[in-house]
PDB file of N, CA and C in Angstrom:
ATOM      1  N   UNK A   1      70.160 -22.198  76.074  1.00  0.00           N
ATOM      2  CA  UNK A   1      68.780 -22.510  76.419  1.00  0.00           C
ATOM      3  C   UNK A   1      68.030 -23.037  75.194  1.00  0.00           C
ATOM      4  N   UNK A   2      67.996 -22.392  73.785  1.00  0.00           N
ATOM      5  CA  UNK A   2      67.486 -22.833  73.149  1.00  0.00           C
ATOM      6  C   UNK A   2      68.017 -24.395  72.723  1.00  0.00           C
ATOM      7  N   UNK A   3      69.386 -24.724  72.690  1.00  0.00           N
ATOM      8  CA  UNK A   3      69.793 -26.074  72.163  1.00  0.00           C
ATOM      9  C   UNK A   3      68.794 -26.850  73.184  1.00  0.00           C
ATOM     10  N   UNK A   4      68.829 -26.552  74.651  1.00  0.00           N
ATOM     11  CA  UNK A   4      67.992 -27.414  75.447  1.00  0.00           C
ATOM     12  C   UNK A   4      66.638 -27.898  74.907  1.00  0.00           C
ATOM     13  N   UNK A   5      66.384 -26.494  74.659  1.00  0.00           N
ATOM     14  CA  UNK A   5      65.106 -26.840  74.302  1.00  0.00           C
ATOM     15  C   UNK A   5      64.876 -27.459  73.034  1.00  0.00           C
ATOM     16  N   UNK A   6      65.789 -27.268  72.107  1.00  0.00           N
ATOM     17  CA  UNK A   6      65.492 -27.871  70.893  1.00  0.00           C
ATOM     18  C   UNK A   6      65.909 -29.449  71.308  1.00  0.00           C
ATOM     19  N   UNK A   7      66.785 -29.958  71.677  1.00  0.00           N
ATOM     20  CA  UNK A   7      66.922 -31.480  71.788  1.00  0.00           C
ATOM     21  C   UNK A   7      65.772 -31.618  73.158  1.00  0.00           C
ATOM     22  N   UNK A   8      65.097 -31.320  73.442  1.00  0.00           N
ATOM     23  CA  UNK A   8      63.772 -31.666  74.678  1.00  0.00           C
ATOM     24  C   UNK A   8      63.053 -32.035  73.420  1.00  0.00           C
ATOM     25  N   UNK A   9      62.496 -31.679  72.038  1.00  0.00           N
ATOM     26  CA  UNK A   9      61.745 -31.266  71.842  1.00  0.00           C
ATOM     27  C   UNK A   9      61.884 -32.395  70.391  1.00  0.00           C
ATOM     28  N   UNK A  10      63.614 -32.844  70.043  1.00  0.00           N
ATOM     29  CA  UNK A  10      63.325 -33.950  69.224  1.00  0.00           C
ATOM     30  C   UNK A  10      63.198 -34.861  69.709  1.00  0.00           C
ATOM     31  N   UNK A  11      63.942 -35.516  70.733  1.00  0.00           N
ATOM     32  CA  UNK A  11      63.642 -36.675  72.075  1.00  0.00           C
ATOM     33  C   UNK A  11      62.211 -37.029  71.926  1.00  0.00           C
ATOM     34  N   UNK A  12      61.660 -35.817  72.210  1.00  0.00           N
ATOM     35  CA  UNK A  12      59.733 -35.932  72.205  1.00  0.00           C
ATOM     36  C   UNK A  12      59.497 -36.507  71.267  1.00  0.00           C
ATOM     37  N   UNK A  13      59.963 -36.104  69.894  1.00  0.00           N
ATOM     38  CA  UNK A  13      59.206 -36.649  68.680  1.00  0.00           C
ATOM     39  C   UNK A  13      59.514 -37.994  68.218  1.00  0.00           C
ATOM     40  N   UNK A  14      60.924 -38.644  68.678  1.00  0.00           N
ATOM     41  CA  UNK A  14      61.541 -39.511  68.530  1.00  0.00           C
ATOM     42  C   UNK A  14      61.164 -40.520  69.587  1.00  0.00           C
ATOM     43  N   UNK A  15      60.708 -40.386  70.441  1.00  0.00           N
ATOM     44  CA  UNK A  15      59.853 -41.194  71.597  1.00  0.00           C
ATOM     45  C   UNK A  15      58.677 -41.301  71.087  1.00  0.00           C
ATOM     46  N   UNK A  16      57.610 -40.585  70.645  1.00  0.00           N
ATOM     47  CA  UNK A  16      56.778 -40.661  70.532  1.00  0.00           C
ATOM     48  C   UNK A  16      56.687 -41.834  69.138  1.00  0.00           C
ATOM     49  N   UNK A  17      57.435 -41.918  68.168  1.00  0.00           N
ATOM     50  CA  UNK A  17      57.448 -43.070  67.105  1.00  0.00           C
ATOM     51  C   UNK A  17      57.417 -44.411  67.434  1.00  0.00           C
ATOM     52  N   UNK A  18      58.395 -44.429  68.403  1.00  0.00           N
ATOM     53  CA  UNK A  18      58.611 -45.371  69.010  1.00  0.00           C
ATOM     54  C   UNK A  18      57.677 -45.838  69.692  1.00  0.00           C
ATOM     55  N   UNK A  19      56.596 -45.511  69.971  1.00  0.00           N
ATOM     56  CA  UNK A  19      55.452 -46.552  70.710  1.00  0.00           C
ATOM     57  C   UNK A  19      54.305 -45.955  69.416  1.00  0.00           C
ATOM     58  N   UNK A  20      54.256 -46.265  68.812  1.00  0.00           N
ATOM     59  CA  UNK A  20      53.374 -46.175  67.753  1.00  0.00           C
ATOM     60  C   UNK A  20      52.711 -47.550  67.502  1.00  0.00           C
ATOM     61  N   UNK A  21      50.803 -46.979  67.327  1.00  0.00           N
ATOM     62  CA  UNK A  21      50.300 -48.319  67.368  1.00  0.00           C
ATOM     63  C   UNK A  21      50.062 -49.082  66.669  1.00  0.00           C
ATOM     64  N   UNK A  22      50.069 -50.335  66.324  1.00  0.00           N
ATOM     65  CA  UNK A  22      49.872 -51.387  65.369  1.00  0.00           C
ATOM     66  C   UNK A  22      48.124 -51.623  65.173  1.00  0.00           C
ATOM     67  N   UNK A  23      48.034 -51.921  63.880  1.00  0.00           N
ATOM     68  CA  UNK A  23      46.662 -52.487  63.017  1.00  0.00           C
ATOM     69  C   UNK A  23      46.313 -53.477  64.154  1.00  0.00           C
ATOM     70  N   UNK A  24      44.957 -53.506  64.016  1.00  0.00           N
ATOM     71  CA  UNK A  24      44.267 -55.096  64.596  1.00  0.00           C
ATOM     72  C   UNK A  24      43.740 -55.999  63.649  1.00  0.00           C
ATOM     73  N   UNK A  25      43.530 -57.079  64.023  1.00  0.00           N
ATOM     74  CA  UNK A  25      43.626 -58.297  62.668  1.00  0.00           C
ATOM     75  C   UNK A  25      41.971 -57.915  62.331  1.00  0.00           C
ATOM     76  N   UNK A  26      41.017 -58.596  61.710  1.00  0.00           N
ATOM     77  CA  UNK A  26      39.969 -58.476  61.103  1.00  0.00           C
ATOM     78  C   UNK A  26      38.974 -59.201  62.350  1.00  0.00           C
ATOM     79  N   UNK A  27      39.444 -60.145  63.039  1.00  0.00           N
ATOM     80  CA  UNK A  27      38.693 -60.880  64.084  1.00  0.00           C
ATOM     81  C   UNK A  27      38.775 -59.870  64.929  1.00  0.00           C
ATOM     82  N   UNK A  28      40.206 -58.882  65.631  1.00  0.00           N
ATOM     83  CA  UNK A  28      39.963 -58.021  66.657  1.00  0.00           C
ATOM     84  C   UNK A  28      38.815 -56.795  66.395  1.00  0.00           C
ATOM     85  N   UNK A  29      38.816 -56.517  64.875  1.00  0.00           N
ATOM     86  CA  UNK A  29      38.420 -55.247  64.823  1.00  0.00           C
ATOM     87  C   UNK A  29      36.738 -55.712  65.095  1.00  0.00           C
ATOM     88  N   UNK A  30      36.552 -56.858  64.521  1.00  0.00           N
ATOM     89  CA  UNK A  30      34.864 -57.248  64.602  1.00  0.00           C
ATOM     90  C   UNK A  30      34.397 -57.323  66.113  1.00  0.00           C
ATOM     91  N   UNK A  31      35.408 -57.842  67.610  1.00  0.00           N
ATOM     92  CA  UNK A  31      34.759 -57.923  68.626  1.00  0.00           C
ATOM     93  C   UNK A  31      34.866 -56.447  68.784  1.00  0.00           C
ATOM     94  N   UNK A  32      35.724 -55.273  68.641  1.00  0.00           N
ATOM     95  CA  UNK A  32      35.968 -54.069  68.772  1.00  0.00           C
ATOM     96  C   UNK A  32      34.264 -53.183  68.339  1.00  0.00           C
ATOM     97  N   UNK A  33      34.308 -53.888  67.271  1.00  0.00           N
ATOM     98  CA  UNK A  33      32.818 -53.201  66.703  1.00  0.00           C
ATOM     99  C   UNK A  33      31.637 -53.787  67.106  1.00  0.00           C
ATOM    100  N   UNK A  34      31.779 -54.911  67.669  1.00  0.00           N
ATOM    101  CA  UNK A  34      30.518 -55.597  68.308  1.00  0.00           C
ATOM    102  C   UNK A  34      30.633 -54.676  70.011  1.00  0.00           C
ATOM    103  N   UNK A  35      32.076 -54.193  70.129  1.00  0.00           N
ATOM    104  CA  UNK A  35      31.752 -53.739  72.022  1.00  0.00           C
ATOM    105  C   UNK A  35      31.105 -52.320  72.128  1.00  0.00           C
ATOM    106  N   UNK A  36      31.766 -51.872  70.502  1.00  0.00           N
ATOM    107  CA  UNK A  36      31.235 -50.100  70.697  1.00  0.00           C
ATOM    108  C   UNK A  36      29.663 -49.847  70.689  1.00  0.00           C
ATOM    109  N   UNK A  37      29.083 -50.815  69.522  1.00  0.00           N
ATOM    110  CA  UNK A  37      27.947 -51.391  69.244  1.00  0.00           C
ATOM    111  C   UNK A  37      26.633 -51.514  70.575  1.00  0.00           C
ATOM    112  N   UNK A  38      27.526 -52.348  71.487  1.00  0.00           N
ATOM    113  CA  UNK A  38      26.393 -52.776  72.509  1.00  0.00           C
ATOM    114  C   UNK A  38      26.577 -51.635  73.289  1.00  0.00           C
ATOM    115  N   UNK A  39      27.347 -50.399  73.493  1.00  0.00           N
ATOM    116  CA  UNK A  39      26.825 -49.110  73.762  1.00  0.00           C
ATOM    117  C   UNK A  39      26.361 -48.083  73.415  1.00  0.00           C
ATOM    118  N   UNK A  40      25.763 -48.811  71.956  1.00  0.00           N
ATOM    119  CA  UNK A  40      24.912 -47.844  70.923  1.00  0.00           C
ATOM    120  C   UNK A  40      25.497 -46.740  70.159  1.00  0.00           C
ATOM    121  N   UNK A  41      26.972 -47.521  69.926  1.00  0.00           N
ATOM    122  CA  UNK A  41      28.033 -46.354  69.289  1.00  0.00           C
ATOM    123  C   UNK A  41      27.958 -47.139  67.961  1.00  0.00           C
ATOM    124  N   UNK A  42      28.773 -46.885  66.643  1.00  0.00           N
ATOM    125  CA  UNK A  42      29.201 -46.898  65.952  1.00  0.00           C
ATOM    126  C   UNK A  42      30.365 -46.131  65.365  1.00  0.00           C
ATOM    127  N   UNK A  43      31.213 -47.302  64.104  1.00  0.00           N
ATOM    128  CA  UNK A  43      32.268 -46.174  63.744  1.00  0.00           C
ATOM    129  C   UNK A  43      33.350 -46.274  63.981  1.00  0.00           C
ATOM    130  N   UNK A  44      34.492 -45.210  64.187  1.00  0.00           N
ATOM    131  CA  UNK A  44      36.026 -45.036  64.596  1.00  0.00           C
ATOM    132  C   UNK A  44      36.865 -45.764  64.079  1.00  0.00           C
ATOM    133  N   UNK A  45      38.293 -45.648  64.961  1.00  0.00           N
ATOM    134  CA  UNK A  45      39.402 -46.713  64.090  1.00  0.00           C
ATOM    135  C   UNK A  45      40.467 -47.453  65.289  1.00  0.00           C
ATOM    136  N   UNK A  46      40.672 -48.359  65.011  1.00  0.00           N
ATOM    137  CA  UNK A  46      41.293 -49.291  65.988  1.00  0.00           C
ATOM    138  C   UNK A  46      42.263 -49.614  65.564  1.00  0.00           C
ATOM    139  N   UNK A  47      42.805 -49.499  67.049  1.00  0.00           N
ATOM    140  CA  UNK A  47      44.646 -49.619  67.337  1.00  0.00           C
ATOM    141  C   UNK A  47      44.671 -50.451  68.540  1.00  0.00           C
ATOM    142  N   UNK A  48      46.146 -51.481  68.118  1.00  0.00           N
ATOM    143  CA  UNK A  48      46.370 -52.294  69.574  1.00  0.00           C
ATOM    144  C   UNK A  48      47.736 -51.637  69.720  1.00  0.00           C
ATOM    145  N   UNK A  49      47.664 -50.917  71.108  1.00  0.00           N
ATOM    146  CA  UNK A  49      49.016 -50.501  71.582  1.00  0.00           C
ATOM    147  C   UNK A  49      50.219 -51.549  71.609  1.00  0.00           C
ATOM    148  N   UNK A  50      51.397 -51.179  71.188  1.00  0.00           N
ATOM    149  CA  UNK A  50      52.420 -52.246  70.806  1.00  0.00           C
ATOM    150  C   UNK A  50      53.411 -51.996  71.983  1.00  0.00           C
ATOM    151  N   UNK A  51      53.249 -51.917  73.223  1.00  0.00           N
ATOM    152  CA  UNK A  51      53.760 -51.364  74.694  1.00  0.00           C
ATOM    153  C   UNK A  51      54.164 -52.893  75.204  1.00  0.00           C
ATOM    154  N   UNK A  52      53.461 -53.869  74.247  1.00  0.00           N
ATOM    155  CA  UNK A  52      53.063 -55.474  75.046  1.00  0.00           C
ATOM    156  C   UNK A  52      52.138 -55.463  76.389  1.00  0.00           C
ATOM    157  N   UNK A  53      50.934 -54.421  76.333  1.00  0.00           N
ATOM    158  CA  UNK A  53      49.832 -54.277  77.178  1.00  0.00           C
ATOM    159  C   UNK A  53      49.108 -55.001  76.832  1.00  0.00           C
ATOM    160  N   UNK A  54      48.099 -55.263  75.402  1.00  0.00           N
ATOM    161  CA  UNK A  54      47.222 -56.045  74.923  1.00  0.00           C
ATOM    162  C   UNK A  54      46.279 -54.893  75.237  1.00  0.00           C
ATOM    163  N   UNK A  55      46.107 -53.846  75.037  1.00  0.00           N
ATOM    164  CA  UNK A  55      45.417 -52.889  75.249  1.00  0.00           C
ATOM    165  C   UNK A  55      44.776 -52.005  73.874  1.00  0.00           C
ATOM    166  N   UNK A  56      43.484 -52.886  73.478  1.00  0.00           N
ATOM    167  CA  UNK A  56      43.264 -51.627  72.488  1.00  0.00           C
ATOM    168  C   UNK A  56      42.654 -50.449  72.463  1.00  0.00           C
ATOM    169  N   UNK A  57      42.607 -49.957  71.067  1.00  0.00           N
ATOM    170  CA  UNK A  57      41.745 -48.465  71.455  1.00  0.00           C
ATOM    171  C   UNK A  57      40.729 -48.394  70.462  1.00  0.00           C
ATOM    172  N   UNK A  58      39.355 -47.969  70.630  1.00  0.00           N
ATOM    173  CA  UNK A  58      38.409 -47.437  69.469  1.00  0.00           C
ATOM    174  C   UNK A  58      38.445 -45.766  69.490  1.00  0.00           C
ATOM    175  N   UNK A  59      39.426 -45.293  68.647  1.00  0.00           N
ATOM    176  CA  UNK A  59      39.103 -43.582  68.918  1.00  0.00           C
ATOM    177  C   UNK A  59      38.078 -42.754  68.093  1.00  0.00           C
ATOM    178  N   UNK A  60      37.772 -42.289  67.820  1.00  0.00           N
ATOM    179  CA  UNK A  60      36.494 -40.867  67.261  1.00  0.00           C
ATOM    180  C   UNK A  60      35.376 -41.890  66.713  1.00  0.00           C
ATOM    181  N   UNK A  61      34.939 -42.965  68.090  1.00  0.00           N
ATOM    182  CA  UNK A  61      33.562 -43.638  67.781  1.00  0.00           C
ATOM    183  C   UNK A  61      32.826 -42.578  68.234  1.00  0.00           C
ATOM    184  N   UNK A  62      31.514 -42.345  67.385  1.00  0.00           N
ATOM    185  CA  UNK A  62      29.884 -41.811  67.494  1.00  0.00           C
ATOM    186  C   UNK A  62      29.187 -42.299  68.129  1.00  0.00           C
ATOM    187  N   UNK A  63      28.634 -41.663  68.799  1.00  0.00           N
ATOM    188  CA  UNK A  63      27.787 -42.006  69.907  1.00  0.00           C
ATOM    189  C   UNK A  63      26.592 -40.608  69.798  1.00  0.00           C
ATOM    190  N   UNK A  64      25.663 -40.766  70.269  1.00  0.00           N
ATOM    191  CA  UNK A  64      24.334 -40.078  70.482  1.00  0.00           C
ATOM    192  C   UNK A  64      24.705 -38.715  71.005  1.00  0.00           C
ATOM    193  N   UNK A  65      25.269 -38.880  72.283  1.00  0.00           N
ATOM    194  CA  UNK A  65      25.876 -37.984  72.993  1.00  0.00           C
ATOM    195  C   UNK A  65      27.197 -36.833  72.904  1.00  0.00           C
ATOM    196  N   UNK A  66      27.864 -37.709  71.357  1.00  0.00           N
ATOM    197  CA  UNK A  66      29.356 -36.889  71.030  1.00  0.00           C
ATOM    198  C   UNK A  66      30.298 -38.013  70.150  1.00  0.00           C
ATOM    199  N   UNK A  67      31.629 -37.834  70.169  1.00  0.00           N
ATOM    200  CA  UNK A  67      32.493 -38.956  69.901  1.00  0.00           C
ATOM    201  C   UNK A  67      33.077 -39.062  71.146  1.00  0.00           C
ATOM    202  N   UNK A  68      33.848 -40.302  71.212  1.00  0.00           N
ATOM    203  CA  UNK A  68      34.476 -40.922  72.421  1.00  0.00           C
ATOM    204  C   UNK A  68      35.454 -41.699  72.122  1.00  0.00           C
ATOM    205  N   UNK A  69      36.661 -41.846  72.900  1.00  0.00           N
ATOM    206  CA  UNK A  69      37.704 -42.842  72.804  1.00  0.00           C
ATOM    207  C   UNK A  69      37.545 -44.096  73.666  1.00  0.00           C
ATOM    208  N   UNK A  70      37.264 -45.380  73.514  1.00  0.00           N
ATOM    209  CA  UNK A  70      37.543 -46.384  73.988  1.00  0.00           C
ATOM    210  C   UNK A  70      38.708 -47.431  74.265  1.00  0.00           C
ATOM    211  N   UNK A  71      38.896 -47.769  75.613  1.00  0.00           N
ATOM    212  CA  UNK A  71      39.966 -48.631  75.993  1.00  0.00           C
ATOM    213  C   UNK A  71      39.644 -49.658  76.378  1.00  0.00           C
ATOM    214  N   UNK A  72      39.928 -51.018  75.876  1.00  0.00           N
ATOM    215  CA  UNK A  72      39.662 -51.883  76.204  1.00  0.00           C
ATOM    216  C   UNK A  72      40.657 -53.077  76.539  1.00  0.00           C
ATOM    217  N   UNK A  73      40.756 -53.669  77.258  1.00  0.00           N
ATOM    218  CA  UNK A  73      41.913 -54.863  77.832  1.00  0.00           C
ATOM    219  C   UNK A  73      42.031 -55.996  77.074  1.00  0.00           C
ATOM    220  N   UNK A  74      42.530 -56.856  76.999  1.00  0.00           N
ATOM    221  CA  UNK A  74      43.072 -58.222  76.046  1.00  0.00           C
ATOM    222  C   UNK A  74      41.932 -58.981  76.357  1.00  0.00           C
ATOM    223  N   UNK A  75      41.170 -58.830  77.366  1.00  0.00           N
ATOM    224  CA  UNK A  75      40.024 -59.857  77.404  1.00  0.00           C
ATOM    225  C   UNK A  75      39.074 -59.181  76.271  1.00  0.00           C
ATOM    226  N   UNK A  76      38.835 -57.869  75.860  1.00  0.00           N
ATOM    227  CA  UNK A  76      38.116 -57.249  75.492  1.00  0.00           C
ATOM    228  C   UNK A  76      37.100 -56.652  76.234  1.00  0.00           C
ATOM    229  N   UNK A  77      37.203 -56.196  77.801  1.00  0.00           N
ATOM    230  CA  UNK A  77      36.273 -55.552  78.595  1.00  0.00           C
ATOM    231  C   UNK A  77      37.085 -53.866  78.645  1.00  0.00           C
ATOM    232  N   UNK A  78      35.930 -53.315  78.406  1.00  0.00           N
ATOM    233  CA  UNK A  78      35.944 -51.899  78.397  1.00  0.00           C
ATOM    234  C   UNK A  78      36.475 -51.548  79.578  1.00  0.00           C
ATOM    235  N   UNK A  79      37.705 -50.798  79.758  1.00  0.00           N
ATOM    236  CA  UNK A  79      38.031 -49.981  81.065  1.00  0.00           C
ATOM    237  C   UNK A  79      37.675 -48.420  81.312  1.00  0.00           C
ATOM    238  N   UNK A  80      37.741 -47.615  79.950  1.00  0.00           N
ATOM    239  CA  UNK A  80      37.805 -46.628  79.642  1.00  0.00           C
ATOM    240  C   UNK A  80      37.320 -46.109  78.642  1.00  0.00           C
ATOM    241  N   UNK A  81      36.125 -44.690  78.921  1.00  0.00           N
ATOM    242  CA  UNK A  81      35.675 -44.295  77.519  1.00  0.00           C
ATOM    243  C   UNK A  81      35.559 -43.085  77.872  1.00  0.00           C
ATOM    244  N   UNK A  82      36.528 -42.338  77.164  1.00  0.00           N
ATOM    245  CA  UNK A  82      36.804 -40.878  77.494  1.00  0.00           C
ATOM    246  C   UNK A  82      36.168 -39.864  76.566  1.00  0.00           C
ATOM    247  N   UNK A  83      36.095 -38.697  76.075  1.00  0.00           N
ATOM    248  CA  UNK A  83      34.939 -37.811  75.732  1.00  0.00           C
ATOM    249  C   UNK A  83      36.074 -37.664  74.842  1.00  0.00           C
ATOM    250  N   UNK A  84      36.272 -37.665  73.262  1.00  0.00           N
ATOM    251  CA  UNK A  84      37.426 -37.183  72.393  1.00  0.00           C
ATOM    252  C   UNK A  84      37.117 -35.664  72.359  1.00  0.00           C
TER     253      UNK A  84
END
């Protein structure tokens, strides 16, 4: 039982590297900070998921209300802004 669990448990960690996210160029990060911006956030750090989604993320942006994670699509429209 324990070997099970121990190879469940490097698999995990070894999967998890493997989709690890890539930097955004200096043009992505500026529309990134212009989108958090026009919801009166500032801040955080940006990642484009390397899945070949075109999906980035703004995570521990400030906001009035708390921090928040943002998802946004290759067009750059917000889908998702979850409560970090």
């Amino acid at each position: 039982m324990r070997v099970l669990l121990s190879t469940i448990a490097v698999l995990g960690l070894l999967g998890g590297t493997a989709l690890a996210d890539a930097k955004v160029t200096d043009d992505e990060a500026a529309k990134l900070k212009e989108i958090v911006a026009a919801w009166g956030c500032e801040g955080g750090t940006f990642e484009k998921e390397t899945e070949g989604t075109g999906v980035y993320e703004a995570e521990d942006v400030k906001c009035k209300s708390g921090n928040y994670d943002f998802r946004v699509d290759k067009d750059f429209k917000v889908f998702a802004i979850t409560v970090d």
